[in-house]
PDB file of N, CA and C in Angstrom:
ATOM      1  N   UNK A   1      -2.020  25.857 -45.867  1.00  0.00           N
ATOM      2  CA  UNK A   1      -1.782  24.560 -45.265  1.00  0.00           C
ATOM      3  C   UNK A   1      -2.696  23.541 -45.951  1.00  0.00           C
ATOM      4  N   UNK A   2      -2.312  22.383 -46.490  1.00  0.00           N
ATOM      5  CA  UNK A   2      -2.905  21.637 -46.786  1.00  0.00           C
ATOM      6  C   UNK A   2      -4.109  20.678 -45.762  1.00  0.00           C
ATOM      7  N   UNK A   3      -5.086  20.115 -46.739  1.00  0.00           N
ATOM      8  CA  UNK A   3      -6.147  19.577 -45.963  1.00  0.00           C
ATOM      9  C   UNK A   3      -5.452  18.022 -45.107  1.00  0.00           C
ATOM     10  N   UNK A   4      -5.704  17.955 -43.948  1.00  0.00           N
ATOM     11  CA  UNK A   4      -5.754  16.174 -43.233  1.00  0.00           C
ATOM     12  C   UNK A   4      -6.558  15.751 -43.328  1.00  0.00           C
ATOM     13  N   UNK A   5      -6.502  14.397 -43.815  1.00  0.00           N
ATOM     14  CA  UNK A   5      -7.179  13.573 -43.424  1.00  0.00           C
ATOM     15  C   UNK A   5      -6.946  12.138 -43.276  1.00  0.00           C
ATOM     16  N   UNK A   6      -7.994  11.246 -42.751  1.00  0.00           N
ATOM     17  CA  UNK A   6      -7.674   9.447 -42.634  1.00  0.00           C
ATOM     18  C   UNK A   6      -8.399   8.665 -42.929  1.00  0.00           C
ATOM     19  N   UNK A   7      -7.765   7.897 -43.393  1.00  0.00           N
ATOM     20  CA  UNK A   7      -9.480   7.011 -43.595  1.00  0.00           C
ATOM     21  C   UNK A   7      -9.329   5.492 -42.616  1.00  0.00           C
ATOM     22  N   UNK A   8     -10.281   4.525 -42.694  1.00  0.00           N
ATOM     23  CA  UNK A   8     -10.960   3.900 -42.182  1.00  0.00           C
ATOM     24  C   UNK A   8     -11.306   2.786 -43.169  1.00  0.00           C
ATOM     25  N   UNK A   9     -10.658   1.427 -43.211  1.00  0.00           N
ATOM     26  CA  UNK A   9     -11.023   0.531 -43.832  1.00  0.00           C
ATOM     27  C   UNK A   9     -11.594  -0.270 -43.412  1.00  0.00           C
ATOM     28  N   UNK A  10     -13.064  -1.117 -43.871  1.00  0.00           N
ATOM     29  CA  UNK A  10     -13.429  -2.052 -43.324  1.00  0.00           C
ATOM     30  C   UNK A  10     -12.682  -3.305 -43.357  1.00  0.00           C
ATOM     31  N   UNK A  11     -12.291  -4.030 -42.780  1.00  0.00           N
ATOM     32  CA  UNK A  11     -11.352  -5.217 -43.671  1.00  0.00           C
ATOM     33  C   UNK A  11     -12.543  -6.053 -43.851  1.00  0.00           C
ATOM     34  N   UNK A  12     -13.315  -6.291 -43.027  1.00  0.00           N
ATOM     35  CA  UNK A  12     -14.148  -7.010 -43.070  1.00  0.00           C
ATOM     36  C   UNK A  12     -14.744  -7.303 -45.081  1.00  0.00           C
ATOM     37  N   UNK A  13     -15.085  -5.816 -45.401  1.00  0.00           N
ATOM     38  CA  UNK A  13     -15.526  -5.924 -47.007  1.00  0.00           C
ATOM     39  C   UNK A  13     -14.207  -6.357 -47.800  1.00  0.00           C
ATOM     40  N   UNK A  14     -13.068  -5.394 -47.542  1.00  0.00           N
ATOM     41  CA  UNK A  14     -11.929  -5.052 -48.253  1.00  0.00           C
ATOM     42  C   UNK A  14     -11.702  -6.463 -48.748  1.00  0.00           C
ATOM     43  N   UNK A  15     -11.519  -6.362 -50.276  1.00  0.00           N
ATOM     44  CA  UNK A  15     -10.965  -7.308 -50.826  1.00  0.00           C
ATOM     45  C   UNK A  15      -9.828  -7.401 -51.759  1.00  0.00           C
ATOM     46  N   UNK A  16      -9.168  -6.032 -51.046  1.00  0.00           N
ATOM     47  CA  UNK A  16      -7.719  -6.372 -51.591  1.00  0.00           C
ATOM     48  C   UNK A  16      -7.463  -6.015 -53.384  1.00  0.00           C
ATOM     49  N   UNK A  17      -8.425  -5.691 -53.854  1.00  0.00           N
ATOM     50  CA  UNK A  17      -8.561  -4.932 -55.136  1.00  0.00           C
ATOM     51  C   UNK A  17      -7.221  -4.145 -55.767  1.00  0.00           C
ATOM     52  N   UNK A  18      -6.927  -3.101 -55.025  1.00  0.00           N
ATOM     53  CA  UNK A  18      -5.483  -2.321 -55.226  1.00  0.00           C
ATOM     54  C   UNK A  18      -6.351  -0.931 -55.799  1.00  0.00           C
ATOM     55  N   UNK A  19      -7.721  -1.330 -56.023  1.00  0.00           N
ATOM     56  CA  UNK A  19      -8.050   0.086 -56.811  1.00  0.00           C
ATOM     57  C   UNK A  19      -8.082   1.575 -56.048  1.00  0.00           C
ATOM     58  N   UNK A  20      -7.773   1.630 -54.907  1.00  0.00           N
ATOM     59  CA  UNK A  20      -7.663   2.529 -54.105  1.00  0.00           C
ATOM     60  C   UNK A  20      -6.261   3.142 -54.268  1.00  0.00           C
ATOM     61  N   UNK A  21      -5.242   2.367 -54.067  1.00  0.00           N
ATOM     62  CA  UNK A  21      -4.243   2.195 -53.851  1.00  0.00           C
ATOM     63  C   UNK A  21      -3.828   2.984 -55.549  1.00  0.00           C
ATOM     64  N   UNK A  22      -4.379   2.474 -56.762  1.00  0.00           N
ATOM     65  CA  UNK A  22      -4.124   2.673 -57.469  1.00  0.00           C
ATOM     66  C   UNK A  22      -4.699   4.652 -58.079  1.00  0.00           C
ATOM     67  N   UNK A  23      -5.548   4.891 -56.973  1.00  0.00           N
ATOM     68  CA  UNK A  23      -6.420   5.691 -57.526  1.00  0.00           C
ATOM     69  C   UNK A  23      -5.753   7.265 -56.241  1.00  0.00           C
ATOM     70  N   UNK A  24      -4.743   6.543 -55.610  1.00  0.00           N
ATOM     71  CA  UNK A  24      -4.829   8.081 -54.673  1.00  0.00           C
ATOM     72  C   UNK A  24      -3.907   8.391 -55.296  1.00  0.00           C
ATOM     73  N   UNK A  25      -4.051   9.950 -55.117  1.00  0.00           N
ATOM     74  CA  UNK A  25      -3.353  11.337 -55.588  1.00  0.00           C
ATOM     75  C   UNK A  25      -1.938  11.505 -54.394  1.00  0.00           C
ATOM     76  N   UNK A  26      -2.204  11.018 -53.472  1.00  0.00           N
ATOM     77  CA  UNK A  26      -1.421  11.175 -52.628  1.00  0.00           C
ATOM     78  C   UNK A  26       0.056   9.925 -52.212  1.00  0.00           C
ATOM     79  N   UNK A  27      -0.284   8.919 -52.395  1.00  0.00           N
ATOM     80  CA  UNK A  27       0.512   7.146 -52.339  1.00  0.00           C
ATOM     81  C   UNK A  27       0.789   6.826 -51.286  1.00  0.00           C
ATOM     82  N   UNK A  28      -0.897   7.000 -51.058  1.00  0.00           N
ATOM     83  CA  UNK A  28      -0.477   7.015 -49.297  1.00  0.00           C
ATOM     84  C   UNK A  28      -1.270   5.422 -48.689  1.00  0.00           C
ATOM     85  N   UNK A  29      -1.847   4.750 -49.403  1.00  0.00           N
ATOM     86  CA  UNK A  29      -2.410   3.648 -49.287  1.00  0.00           C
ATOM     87  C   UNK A  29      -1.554   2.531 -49.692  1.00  0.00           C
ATOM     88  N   UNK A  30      -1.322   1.231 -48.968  1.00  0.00           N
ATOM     89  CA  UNK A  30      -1.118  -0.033 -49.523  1.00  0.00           C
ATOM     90  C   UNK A  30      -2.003  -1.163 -48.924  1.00  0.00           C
ATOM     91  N   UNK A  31      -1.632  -2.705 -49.349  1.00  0.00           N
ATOM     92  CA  UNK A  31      -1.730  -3.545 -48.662  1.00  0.00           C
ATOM     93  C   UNK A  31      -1.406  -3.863 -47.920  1.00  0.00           C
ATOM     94  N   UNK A  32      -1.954  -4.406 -46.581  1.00  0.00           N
ATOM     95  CA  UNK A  32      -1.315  -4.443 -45.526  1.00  0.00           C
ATOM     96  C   UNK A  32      -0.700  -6.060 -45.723  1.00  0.00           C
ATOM     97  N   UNK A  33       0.741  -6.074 -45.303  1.00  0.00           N
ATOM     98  CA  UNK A  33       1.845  -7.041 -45.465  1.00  0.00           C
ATOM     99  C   UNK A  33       1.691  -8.382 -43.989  1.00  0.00           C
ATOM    100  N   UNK A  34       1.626  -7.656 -43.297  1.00  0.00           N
ATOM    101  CA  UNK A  34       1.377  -8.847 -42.410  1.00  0.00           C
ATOM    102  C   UNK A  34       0.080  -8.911 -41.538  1.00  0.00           C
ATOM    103  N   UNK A  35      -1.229  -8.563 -42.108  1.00  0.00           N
ATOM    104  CA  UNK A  35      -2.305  -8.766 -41.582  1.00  0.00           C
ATOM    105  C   UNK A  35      -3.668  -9.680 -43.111  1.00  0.00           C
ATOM    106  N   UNK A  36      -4.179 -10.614 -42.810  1.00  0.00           N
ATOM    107  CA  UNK A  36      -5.086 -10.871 -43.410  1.00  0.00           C
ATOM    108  C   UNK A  36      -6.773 -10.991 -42.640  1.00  0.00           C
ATOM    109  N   UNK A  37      -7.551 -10.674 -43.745  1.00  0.00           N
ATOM    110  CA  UNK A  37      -8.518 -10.549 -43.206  1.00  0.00           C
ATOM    111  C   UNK A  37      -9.384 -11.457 -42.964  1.00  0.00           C
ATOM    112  N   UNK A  38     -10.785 -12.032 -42.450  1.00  0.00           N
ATOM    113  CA  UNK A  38     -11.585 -13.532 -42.790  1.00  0.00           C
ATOM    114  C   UNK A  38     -11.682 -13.908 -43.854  1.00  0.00           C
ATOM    115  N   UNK A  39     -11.356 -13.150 -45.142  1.00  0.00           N
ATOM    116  CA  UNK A  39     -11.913 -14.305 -45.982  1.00  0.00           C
ATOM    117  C   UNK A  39     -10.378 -14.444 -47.001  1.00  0.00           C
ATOM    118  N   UNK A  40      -9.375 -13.877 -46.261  1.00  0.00           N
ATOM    119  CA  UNK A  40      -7.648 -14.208 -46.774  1.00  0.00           C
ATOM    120  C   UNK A  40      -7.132 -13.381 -47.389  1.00  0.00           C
ATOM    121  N   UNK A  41      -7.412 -11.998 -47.611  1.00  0.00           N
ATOM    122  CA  UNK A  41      -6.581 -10.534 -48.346  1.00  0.00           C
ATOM    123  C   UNK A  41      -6.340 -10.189 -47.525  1.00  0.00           C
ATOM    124  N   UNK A  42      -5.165  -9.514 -47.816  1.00  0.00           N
ATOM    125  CA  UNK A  42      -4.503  -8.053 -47.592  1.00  0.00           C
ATOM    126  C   UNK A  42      -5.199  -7.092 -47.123  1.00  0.00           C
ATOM    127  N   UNK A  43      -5.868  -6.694 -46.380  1.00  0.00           N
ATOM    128  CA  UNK A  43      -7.098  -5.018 -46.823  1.00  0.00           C
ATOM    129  C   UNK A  43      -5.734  -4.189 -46.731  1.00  0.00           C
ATOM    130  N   UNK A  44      -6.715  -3.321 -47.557  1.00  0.00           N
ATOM    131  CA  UNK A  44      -5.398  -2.254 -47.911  1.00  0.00           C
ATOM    132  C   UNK A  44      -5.694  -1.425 -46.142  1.00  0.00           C
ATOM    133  N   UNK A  45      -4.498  -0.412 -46.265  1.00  0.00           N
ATOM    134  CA  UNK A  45      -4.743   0.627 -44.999  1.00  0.00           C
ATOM    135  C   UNK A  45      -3.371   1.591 -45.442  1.00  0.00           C
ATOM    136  N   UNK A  46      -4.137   2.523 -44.542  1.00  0.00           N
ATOM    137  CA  UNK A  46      -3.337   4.013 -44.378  1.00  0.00           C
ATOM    138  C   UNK A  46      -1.476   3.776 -44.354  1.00  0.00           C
ATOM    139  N   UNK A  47      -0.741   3.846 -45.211  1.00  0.00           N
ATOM    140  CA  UNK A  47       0.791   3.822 -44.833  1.00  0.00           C
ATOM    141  C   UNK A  47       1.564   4.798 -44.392  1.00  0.00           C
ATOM    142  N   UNK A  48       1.281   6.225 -44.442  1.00  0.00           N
ATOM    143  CA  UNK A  48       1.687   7.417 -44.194  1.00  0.00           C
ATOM    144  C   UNK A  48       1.225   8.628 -44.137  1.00  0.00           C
ATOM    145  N   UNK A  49       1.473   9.279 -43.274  1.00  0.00           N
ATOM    146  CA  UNK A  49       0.956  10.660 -43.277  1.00  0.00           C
ATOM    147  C   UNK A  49       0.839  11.223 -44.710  1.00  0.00           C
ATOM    148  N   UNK A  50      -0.260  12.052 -44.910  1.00  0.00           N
ATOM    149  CA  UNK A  50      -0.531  12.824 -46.042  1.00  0.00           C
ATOM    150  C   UNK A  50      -1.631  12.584 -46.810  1.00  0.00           C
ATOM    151  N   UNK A  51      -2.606  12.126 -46.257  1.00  0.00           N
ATOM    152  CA  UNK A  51      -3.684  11.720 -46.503  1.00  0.00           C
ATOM    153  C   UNK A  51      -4.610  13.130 -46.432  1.00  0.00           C
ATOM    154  N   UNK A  52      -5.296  14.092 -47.780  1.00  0.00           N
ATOM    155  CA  UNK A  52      -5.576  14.874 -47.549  1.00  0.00           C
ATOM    156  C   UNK A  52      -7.078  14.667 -47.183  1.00  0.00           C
ATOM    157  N   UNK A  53      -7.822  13.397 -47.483  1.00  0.00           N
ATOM    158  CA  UNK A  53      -9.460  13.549 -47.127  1.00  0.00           C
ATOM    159  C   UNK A  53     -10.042  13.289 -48.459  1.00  0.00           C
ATOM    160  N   UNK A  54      -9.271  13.576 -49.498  1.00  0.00           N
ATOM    161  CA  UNK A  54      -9.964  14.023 -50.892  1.00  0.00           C
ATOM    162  C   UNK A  54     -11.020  13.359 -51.073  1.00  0.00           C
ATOM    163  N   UNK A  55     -11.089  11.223 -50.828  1.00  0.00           N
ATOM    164  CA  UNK A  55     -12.194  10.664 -50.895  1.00  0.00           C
ATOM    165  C   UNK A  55     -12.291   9.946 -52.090  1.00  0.00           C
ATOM    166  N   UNK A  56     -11.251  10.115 -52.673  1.00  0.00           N
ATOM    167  CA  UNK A  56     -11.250   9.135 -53.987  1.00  0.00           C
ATOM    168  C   UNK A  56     -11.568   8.059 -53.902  1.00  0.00           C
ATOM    169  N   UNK A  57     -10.512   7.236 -52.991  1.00  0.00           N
ATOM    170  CA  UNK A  57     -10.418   6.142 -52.627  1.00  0.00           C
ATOM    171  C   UNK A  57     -11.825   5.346 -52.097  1.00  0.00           C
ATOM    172  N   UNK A  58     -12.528   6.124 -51.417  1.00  0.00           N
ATOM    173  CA  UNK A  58     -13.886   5.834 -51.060  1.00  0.00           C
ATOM    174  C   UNK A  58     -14.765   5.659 -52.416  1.00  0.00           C
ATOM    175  N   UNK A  59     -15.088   6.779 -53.063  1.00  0.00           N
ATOM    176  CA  UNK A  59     -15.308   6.564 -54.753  1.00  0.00           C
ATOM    177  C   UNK A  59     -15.602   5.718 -55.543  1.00  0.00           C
ATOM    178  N   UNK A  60     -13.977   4.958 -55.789  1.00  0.00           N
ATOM    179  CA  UNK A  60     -13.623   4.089 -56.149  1.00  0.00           C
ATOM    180  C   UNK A  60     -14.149   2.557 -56.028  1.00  0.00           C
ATOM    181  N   UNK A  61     -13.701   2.136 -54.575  1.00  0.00           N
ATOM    182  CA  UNK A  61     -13.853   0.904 -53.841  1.00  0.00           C
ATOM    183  C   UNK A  61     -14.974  -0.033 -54.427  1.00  0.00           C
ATOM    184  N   UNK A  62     -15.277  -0.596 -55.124  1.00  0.00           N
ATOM    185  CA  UNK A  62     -16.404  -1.655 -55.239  1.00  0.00           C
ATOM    186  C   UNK A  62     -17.157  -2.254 -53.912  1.00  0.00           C
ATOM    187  N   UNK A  63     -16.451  -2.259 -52.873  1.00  0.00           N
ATOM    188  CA  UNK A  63     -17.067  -2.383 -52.115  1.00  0.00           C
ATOM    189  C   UNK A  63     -17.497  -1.837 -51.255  1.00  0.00           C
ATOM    190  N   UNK A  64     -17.429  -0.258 -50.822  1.00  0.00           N
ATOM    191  CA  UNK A  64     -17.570   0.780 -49.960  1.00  0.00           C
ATOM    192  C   UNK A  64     -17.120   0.236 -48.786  1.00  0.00           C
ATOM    193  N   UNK A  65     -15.955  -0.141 -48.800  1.00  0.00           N
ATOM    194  CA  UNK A  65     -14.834  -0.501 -47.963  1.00  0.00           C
ATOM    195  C   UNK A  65     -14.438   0.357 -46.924  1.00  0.00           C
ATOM    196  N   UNK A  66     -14.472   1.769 -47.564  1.00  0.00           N
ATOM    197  CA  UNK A  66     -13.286   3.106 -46.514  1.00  0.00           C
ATOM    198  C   UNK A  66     -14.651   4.121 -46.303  1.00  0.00           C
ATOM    199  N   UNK A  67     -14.252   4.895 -45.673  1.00  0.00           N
ATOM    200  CA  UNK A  67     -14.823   5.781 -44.601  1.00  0.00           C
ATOM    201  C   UNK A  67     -13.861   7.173 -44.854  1.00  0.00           C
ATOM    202  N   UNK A  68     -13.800   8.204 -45.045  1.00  0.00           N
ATOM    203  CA  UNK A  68     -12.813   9.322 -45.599  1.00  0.00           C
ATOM    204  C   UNK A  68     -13.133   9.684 -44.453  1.00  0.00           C
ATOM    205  N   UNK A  69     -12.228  10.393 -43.314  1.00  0.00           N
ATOM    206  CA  UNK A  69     -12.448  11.726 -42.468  1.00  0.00           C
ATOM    207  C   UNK A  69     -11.482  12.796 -42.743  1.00  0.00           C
ATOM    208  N   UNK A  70     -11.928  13.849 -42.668  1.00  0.00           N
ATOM    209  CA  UNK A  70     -10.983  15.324 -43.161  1.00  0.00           C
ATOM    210  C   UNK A  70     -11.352  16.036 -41.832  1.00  0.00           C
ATOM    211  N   UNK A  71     -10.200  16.615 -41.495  1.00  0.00           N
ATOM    212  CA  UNK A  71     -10.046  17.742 -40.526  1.00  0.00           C
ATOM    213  C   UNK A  71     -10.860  18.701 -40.512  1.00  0.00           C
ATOM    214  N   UNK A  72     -11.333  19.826 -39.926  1.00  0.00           N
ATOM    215  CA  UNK A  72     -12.001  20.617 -40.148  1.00  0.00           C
ATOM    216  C   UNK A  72     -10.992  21.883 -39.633  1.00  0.00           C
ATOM    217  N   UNK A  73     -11.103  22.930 -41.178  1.00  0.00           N
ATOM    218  CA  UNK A  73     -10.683  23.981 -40.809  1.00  0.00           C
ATOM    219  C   UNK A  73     -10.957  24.913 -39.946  1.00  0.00           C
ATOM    220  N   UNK A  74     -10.056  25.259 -38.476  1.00  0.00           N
ATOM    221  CA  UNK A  74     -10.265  26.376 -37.863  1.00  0.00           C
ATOM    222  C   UNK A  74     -10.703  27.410 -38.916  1.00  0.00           C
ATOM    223  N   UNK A  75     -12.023  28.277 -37.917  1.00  0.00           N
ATOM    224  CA  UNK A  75     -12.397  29.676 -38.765  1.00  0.00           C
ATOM    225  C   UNK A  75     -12.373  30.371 -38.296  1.00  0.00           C
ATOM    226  N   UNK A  76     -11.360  31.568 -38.771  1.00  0.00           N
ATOM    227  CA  UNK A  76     -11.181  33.074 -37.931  1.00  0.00           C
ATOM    228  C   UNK A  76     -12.175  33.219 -37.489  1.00  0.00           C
ATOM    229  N   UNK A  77     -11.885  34.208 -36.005  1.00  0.00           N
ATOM    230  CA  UNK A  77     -12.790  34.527 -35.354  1.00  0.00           C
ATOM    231  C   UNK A  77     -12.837  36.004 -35.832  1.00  0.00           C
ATOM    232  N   UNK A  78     -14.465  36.259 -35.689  1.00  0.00           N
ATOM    233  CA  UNK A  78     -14.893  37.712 -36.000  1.00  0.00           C
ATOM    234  C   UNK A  78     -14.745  38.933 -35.311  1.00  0.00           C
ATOM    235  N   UNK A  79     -14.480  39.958 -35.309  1.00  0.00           N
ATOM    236  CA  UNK A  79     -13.990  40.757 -34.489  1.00  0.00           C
ATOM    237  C   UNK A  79     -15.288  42.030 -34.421  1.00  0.00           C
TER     238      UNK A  79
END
């Protein structure tokens, strides 16, 4: 099963760059179309399920904009 995860944009920093957007493995990020932020971008945000956590996008950001959270794998129990 593949990893979940979501992230968390500040809009507040987000300045609409695209480099996130440009940088996931997954195409699961855009600009958001009908929201702007205080100082007049787009912040990007989550568009669809399939967001594995990977963290690129965080990486990336010039502005440490996003926040990555990943699921945590259940671990067999020991017998």
């Amino acid at each position: 099963m593949p990893l979940k995860g979501r992230i968390e944009v500040n809009e507040y920093y987000c300045k609409a760059c695209g480099l996130c957007i440009e940088h996931c493995p997954q195409g699961v990020i855009a600009l958001s179309k009908d929201r702007f932020n205080a100082k007049g971008y787009h912040p990007a945000e989550l568009i669809e399920a399939g967001c594995t956590g990977c963290g690129i996008c965080t990486i990336v950001c010039p502005e440490a904009a996003i926040t990555v959270y990943r699921a945590v794998k259940d671990k067999p129990e020991m017998a």
